[in-house]
Protein backbone atom coordinates (compact mmCIF):
# COMPACT_ATOMS: atom_id res chain seq x y z
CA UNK A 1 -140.64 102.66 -13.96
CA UNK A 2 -138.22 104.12 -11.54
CA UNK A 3 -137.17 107.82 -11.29
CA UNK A 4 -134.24 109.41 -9.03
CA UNK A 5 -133.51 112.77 -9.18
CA UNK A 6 -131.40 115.08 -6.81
CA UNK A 7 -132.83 118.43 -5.47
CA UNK A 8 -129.66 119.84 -4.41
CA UNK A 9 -127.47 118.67 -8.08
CA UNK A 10 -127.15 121.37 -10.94
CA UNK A 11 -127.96 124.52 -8.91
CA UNK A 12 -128.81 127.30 -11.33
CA UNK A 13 -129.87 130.37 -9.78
CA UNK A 14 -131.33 132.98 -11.71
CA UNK A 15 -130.43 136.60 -11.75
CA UNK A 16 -133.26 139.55 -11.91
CA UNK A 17 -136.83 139.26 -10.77
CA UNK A 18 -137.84 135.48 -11.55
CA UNK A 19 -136.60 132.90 -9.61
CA UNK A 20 -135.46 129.37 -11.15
CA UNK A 21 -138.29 126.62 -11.65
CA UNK A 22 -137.41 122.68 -12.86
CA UNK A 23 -139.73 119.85 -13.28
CA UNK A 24 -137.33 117.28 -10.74
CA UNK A 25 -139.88 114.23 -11.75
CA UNK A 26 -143.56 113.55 -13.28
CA UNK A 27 -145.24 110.75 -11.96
CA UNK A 28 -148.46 109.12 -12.55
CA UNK A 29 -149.75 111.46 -9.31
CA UNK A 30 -147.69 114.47 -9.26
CA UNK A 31 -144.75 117.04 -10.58
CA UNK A 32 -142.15 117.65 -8.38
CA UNK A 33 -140.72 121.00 -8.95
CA UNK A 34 -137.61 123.17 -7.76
CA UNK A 35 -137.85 126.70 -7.11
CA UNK A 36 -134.19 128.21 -6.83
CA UNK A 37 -134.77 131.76 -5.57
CA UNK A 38 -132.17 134.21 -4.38
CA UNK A 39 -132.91 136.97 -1.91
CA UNK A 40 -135.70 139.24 -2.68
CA UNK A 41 -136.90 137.53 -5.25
CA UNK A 42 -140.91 136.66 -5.48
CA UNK A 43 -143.91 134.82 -6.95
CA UNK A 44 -146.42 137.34 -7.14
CA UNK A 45 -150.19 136.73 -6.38
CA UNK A 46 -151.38 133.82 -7.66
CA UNK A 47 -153.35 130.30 -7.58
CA UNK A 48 -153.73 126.71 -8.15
CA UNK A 49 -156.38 124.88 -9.84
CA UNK A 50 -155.43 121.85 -7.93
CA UNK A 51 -153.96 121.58 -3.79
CA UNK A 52 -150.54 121.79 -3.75
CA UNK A 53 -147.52 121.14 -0.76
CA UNK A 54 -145.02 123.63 -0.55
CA UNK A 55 -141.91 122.47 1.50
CA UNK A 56 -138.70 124.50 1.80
CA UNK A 57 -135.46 122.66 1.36
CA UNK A 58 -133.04 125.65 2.37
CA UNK A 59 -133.51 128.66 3.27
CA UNK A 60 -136.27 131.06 4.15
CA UNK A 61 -139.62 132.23 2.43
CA UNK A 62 -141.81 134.73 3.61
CA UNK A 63 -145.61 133.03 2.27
CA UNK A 64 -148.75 134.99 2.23
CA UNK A 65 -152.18 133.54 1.74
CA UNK A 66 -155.66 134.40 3.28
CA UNK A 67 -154.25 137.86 4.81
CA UNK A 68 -151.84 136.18 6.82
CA UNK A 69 -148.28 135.83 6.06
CA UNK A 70 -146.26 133.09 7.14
CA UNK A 71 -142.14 133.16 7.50
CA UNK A 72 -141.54 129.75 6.31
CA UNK A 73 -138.04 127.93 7.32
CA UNK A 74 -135.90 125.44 6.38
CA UNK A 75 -137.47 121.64 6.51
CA UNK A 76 -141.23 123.27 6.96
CA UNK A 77 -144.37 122.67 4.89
CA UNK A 78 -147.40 124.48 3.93
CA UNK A 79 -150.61 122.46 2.11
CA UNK A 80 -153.31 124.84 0.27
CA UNK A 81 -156.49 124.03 -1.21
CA UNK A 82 -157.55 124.47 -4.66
CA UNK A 83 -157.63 128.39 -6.13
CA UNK A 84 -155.98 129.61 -2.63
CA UNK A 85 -154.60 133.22 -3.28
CA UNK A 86 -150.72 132.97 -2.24
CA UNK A 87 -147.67 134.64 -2.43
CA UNK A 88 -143.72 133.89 -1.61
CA UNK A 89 -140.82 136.15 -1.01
CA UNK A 90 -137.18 134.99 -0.52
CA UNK A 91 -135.88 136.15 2.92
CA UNK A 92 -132.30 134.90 2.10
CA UNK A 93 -131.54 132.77 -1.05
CA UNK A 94 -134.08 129.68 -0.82
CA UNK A 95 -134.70 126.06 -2.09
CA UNK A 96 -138.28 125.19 -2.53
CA UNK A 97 -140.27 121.62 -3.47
CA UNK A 98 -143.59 122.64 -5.09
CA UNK A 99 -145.59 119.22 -5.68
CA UNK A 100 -148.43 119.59 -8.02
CA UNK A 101 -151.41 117.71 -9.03
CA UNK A 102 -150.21 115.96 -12.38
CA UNK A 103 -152.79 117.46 -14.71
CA UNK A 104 -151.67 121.29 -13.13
CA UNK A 105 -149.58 123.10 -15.34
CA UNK A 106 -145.76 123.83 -15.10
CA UNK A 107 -145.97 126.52 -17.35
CA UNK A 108 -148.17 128.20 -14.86
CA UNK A 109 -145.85 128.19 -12.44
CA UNK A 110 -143.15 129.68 -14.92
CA UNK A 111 -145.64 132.87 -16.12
CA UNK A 112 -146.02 133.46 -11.85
């Protein structure tokens, strides 16, 4: 079966503390999931049970993991391995592609 799906249709930035997370497409491999975050906002500390690839489609993310922190811009990508501590901060309001291991959970991701 064929999926399309636009990252950059339906824009729907949230207001307060949590930024805006969609499931863009589940395949047999993977979810491919928008992060809408404006400026300031953050994914606390947190993990993944599986790797994951964290690409930023507009905008700016500050990204820390193993001590280090990483200013993350538009167009760049950062793998981790399994159950690597991480953390994101918007710099400016920010467009990110999370792709997860298919049996991770989205709901995971929401409760960051």
């Amino acid at each position: 079966m064929v999926h399309t799906a636009s990252f950059f249709e339906e824009l729907h930035y949230e207001d307060g503390h949590k930024p805006a997370i969609k499931v863009m497409i589940k395949t047999d491999l993977a979810k491919e999931i928008r992060i809408l975050f404006r400026k300031g906002q953050e994914m606390k500390e947190h993990k993944a049970p599986y790797p994951i690839v964290v690409q930023i489609l507009e905008g700016s993310i500050d990204f820390g993991t193993d001590g280090q922190r990483y200013v993350l811009n538009k167009g760049m990508m950062i793998v981790l391995p399994a159950n690597q501590v991480h953390d994101l901060i918007a710099l400016e309001e920010s467009m990110v592609r999370l792709s997860l291991n298919l049996l991770d959970q989205t709901s995971r991701v929401e409760k960051v």
